[in-house]
Protein backbone atom coordinates (compact mmCIF):
# COMPACT_ATOMS: atom_id res chain seq x y z
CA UNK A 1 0.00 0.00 0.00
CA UNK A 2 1.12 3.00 -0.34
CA UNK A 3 0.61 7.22 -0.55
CA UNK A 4 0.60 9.53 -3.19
CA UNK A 5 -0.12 13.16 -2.65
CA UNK A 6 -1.71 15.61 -5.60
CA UNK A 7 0.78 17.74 -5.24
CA UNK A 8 3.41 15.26 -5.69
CA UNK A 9 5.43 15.59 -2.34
CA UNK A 10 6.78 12.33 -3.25
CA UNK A 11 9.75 13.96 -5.30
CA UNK A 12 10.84 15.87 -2.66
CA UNK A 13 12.09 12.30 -1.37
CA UNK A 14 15.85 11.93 -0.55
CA UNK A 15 18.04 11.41 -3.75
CA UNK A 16 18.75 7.76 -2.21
CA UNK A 17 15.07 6.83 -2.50
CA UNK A 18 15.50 4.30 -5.29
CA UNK A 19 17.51 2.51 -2.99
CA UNK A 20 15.02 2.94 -0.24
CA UNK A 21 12.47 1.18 -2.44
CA UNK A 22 14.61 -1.45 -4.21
CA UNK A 23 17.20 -3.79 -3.40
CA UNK A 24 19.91 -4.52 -5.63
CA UNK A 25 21.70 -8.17 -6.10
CA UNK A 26 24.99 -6.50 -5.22
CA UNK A 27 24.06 -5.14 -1.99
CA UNK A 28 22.60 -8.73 -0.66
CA UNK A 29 25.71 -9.95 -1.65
CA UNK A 30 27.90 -6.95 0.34
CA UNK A 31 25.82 -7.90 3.39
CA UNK A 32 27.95 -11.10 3.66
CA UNK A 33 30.57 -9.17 5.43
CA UNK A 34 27.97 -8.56 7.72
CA UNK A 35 26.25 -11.53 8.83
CA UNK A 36 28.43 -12.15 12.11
CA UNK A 37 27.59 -11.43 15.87
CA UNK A 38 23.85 -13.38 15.89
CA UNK A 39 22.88 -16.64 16.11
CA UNK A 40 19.67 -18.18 16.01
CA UNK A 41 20.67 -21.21 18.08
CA UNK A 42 19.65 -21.51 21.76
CA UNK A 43 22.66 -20.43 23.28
CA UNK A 44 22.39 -17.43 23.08
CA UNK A 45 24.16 -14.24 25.20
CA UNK A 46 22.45 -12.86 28.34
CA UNK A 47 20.67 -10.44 26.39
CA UNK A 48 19.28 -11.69 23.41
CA UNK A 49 15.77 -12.00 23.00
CA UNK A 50 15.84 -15.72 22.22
CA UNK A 51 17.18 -16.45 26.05
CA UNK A 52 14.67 -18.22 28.69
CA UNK A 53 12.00 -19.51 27.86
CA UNK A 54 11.79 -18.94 24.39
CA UNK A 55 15.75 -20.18 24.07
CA UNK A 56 14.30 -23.93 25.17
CA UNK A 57 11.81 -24.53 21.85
CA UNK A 58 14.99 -22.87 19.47
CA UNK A 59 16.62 -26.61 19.25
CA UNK A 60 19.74 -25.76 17.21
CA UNK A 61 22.37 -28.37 16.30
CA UNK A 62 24.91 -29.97 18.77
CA UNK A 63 25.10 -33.64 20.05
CA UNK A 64 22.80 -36.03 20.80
CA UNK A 65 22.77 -38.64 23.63
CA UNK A 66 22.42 -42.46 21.70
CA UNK A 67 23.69 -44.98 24.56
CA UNK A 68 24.88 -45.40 27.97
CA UNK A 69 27.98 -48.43 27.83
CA UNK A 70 30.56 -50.11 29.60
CA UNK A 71 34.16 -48.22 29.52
CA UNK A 72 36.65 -49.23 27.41
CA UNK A 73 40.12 -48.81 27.30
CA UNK A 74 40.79 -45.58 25.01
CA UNK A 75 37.56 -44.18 26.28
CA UNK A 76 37.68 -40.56 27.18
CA UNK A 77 37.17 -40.39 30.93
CA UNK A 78 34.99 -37.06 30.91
CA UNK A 79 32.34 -39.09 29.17
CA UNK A 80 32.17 -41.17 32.37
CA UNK A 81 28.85 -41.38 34.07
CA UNK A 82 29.62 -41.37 37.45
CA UNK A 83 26.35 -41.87 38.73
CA UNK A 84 25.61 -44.62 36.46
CA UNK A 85 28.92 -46.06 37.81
CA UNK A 86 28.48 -46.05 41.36
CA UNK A 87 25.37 -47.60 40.51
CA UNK A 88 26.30 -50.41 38.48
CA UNK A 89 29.73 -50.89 40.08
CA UNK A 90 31.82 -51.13 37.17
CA UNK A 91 32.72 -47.20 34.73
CA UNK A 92 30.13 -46.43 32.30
CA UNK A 93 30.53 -43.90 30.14
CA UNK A 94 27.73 -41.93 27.75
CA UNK A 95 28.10 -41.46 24.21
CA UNK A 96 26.84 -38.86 21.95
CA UNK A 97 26.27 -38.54 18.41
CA UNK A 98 26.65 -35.18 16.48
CA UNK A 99 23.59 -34.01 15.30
CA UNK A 100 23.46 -33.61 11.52
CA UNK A 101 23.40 -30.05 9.86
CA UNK A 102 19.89 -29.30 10.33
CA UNK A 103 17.50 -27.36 7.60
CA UNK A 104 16.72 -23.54 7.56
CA UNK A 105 13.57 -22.53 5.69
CA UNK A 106 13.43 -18.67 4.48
CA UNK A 107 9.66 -17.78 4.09
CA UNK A 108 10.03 -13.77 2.51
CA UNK A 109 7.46 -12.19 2.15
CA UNK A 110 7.51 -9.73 -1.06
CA UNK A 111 3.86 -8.64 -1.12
CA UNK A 112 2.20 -5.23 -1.87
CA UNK A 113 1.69 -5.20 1.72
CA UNK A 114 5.47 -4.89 2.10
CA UNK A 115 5.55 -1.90 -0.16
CA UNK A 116 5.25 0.69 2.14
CA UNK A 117 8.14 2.72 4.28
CA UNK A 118 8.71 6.33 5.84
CA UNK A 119 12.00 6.21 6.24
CA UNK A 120 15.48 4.73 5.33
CA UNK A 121 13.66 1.62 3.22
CA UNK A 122 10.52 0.02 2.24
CA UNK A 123 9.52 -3.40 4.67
CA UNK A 124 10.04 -4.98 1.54
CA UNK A 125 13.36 -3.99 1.32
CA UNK A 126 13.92 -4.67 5.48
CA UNK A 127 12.51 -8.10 4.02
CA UNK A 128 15.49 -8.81 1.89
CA UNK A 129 18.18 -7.76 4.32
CA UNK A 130 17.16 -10.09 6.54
CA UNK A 131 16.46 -12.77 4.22
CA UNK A 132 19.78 -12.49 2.68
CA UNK A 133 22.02 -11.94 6.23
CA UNK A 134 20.05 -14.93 7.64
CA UNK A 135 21.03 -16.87 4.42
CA UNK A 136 24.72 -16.16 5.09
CA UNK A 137 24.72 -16.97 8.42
CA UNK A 138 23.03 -20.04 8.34
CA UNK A 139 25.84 -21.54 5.89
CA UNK A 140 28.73 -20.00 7.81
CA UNK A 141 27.66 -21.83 10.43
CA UNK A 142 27.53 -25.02 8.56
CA UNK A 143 23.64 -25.87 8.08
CA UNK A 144 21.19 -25.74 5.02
CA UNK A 145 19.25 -23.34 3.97
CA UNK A 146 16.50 -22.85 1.68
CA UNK A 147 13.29 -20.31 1.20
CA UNK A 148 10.00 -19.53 -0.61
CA UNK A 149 9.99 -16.59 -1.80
CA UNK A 150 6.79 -15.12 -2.74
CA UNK A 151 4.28 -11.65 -4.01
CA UNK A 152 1.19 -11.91 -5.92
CA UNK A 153 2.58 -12.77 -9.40
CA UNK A 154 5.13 -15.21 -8.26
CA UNK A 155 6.14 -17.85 -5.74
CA UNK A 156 9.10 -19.93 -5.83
CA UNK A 157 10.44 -22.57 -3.84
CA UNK A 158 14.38 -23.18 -3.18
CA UNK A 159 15.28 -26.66 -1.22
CA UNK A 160 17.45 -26.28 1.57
CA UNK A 161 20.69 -27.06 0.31
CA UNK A 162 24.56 -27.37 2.16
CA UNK A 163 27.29 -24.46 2.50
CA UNK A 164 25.91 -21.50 -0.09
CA UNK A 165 24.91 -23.50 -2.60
CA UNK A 166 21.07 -22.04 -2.72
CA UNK A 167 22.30 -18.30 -1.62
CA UNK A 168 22.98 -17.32 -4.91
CA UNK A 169 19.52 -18.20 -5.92
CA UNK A 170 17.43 -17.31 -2.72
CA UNK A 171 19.50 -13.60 -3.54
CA UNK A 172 18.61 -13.37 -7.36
CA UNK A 173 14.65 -14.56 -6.49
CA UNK A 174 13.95 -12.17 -3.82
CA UNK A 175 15.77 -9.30 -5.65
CA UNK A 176 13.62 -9.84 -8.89
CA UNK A 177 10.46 -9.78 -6.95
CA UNK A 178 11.28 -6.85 -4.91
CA UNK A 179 12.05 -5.29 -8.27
CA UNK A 180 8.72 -5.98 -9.41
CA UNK A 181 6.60 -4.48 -6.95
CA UNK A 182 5.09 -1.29 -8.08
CA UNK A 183 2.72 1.39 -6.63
CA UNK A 184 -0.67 1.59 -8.07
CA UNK A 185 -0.21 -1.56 -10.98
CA UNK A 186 -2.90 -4.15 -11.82
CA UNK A 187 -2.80 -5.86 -9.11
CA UNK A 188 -4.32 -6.10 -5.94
CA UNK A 189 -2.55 -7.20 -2.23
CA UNK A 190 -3.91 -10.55 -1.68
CA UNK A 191 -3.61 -12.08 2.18
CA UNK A 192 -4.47 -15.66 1.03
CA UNK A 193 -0.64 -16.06 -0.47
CA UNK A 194 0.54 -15.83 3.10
CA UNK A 195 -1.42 -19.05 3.98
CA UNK A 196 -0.52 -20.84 0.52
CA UNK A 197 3.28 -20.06 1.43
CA UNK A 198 3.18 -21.86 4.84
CA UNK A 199 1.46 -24.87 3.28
CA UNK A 200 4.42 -25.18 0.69
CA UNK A 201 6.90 -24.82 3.71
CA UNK A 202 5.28 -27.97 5.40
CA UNK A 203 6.16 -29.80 2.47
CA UNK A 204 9.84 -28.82 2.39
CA UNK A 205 10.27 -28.33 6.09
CA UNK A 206 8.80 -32.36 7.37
CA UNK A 207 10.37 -32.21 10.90
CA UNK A 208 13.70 -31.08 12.87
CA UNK A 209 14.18 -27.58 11.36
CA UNK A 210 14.00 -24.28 11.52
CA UNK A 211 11.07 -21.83 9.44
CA UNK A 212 11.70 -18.14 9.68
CA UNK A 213 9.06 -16.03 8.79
CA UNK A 214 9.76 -12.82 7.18
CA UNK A 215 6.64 -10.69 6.91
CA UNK A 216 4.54 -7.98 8.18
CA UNK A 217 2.04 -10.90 8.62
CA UNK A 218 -0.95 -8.97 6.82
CA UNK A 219 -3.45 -11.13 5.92
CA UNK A 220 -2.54 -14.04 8.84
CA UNK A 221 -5.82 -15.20 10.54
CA UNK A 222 -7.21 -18.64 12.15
CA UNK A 223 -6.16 -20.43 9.40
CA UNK A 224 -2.43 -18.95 9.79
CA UNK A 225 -2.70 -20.15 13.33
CA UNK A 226 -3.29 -23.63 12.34
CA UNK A 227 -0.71 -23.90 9.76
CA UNK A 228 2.37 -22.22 12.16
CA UNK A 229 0.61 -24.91 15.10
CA UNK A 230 0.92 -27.48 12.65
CA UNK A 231 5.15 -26.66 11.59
CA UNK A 232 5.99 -25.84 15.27
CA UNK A 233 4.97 -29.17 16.14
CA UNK A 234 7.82 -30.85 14.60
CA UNK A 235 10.24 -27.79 13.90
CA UNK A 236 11.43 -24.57 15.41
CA UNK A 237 9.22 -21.61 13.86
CA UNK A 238 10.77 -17.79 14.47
CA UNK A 239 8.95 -14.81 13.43
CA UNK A 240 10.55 -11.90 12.09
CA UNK A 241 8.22 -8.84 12.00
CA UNK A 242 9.15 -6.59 9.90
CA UNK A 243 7.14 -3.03 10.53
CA UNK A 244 7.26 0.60 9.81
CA UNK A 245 7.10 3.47 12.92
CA UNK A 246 3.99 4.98 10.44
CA UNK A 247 2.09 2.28 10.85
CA UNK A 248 1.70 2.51 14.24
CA UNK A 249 1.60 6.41 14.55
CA UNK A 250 0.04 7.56 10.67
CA UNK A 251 1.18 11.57 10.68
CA UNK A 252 -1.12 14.50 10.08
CA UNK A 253 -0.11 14.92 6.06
CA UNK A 254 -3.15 16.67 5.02
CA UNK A 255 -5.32 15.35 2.35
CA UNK A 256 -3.53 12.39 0.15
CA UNK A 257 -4.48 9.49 -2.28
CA UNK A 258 -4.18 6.09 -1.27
CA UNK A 259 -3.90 3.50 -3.93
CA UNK A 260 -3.67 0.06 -3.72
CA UNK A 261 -3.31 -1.50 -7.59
CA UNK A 262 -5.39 0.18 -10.11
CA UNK A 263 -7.79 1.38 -6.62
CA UNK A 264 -7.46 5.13 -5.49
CA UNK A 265 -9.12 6.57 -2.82
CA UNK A 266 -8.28 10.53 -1.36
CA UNK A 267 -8.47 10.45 2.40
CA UNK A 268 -8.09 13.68 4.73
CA UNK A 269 -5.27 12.33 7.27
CA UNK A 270 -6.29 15.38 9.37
CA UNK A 271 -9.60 13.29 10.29
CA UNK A 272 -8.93 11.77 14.03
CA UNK A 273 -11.12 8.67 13.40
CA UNK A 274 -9.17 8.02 10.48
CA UNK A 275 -5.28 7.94 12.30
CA UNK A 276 -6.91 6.50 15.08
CA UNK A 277 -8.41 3.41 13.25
CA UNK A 278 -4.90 3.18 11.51
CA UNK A 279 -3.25 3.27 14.63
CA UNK A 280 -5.47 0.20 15.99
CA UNK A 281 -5.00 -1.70 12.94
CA UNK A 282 -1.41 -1.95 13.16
CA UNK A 283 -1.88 -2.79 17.20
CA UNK A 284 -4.62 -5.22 16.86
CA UNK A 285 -2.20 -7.05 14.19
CA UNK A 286 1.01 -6.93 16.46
CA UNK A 287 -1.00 -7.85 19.24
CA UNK A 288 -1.86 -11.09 17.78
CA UNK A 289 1.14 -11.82 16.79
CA UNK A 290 2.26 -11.26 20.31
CA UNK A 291 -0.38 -13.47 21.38
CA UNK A 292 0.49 -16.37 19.37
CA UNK A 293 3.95 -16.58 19.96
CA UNK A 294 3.67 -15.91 23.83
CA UNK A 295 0.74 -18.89 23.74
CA UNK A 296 2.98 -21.38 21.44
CA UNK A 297 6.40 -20.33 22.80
CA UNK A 298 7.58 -18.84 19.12
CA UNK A 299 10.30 -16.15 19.32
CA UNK A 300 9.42 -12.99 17.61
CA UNK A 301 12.21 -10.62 16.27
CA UNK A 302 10.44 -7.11 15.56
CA UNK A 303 12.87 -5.37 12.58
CA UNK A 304 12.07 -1.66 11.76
CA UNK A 305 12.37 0.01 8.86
CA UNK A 306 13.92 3.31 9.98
CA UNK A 307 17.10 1.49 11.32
CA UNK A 308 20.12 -0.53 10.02
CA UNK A 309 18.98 -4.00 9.95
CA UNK A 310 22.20 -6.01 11.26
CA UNK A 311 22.71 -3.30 14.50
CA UNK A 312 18.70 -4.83 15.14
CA UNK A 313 19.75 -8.27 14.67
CA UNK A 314 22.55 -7.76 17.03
CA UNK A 315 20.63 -6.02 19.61
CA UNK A 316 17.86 -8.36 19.34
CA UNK A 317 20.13 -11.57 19.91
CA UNK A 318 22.52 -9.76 22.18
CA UNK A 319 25.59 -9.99 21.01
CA UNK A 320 28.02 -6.80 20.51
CA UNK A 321 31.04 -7.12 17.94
CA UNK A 322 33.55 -5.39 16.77
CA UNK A 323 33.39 -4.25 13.01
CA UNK A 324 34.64 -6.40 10.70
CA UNK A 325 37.20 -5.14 7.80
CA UNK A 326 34.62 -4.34 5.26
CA UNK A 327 32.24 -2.18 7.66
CA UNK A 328 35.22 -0.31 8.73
CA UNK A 329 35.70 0.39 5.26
CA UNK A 330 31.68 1.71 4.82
CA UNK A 331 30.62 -1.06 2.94
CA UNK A 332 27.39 -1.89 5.12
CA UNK A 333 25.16 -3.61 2.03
């Protein structure tokens, strides 16, 4: 959705607002540099968000217990079980398995919905960043990752795949939809793809993974519940929420056109009802986000659009680093 006023105050914009609206391939790709100082795993730092209680559903890769034995000779004594051997009266010692790489699904959302910021970028754009930075990080770390990527004129499905195989082409798809969003076109924002999008993702996702959810979650209702109830029940589900401050807080900007597609409509933002009913659209909608998570145990990472997207991350998952070579440098994607 977005605003266009009859006077045109849209080209007073900042000379950067192309880039505010788009993403280009060549900045996911610079954002590589970036994608250090957050995890998604449970151990996480004091601070981050993901700590508690939320921290115990985030199952993350590490080693699994298979069988409790008799020591051998060549054993490592730390894996002794000294209970179990007091017990039994002769040294038993556990043994663990690694737990295989485990699969990361990207669901970005690239709807109309998304098309819509105030400042610094569009959530669309927010959308990407985090897509691509959680793509990066998932393979530096050694697991798979893959993503649906979908708007109203396209969907597409990548497989999680090993080490960066599928970022080059999780990076291409979500640039070329973002690319194709455009402000008052044919067609209409349509909440059902939301729903369609987490069906796919129980096909690719069966059990023991990890869905993120990049969206402003327009459109979720009852049936949205279901289908996140249904993936949780076998895999880790994370929400990130990606918002703009105006949609909580719509400014006085006198009277304006609001067009969705090929629909216009002017509105006086001066009207009180009308900021107020905006207002408590945007709560009602975080709100049962809130809700959901809180009642299913889901972690929920809110991103804004008026601030650097890794410095969120960070803050979010509580971990502080030092720049690395190529943000020292200014190159911050």
């Amino acid at each position: 959705m977005t605003m266009d006023e009859p006077k045109r105050w849209q080209r007073k914009a900042p000379s950067d607002g192309a880039a505010r609206a788009y993403v280009t391939l060549d900045a996911l790709q610079r954002l590589r540099h970036r994608a250090r100082g957050f995890s998604f795993l449970p151990r996480q730092p004091v601070h981050s968000i993901l700590t508690g209680r939320h921290a115990s559903r985030l199952r993350g890769r590490g080693l699994n217990f298979e069988e409790l034995r008799r020591y051998v000779e060549g054993d490592d004594i730390r894996t002794i079980d000294w209970p179990a051997t007091a017990r039994l009266g002769s040294p038993y010692v556990r043994v663990y398995t690694e737990e295989r790489d485990r699969s990361v699904l990207l669901l970005v959302d690239q709807r109309l919905s998304m098309f819509f910021g105030s400042r610094r970028a569009m959530k669309s754009v927010a959308a990407a960043e985090v897509a691509a930075l959680s793509a990066w990080r998932v393979t530096s770390l050694g697991d798979r990752v893959g993503a649906i990527v979908f708007s109203e004129s396209e969907v597409t499905e990548i497989r999680p795949q090993a080490r960066s195989g599928a970022v080059p082409r999780i990076l291409e798809t979500v640039v070329r939809q973002n690319r194709a969003l455009r402000a008052g076109g044919e067609t209409l924002a349509d909440p059902v793809l939301f729903n369609d999008a987490l069906r796919r993702a129980i096909r690719l996702l069966p059990h023991d993974g990890l869905l993120c959810l990049i969206t402003d979650s327009f459109g979720a209702d009852d049936e949205t519940v279901r289908l996140v109830t249904r993936i949780a029940a076998h895999n880790d589900v994370l929400t990130v929420f990606i918002h703009d401050p105006m949609e909580a807080a719509l400014p006085d900007m006198g009277r304006v056109v609001v067009a969705e597609g090929p629909r216009q409509i002017e509105v006086d933002t001066a009207a009180r009802g009308l900021l107020d009913r905006f207002a408590a659209g945007f709560a009602e909608r975080r709100a049962r986000i809130a809700g959901f998570a809180r009642d299913h145990a889901i972690p929920v990472l809110p991103i804004a659009t008026d601030h650097d997207v890794v410095d969120q991350l960070r803050d979010l998952l509580g971990h502080r680093v030092a720049p690395s070579a190529a943000e020292r440098r200014g190159v911050r994607g």
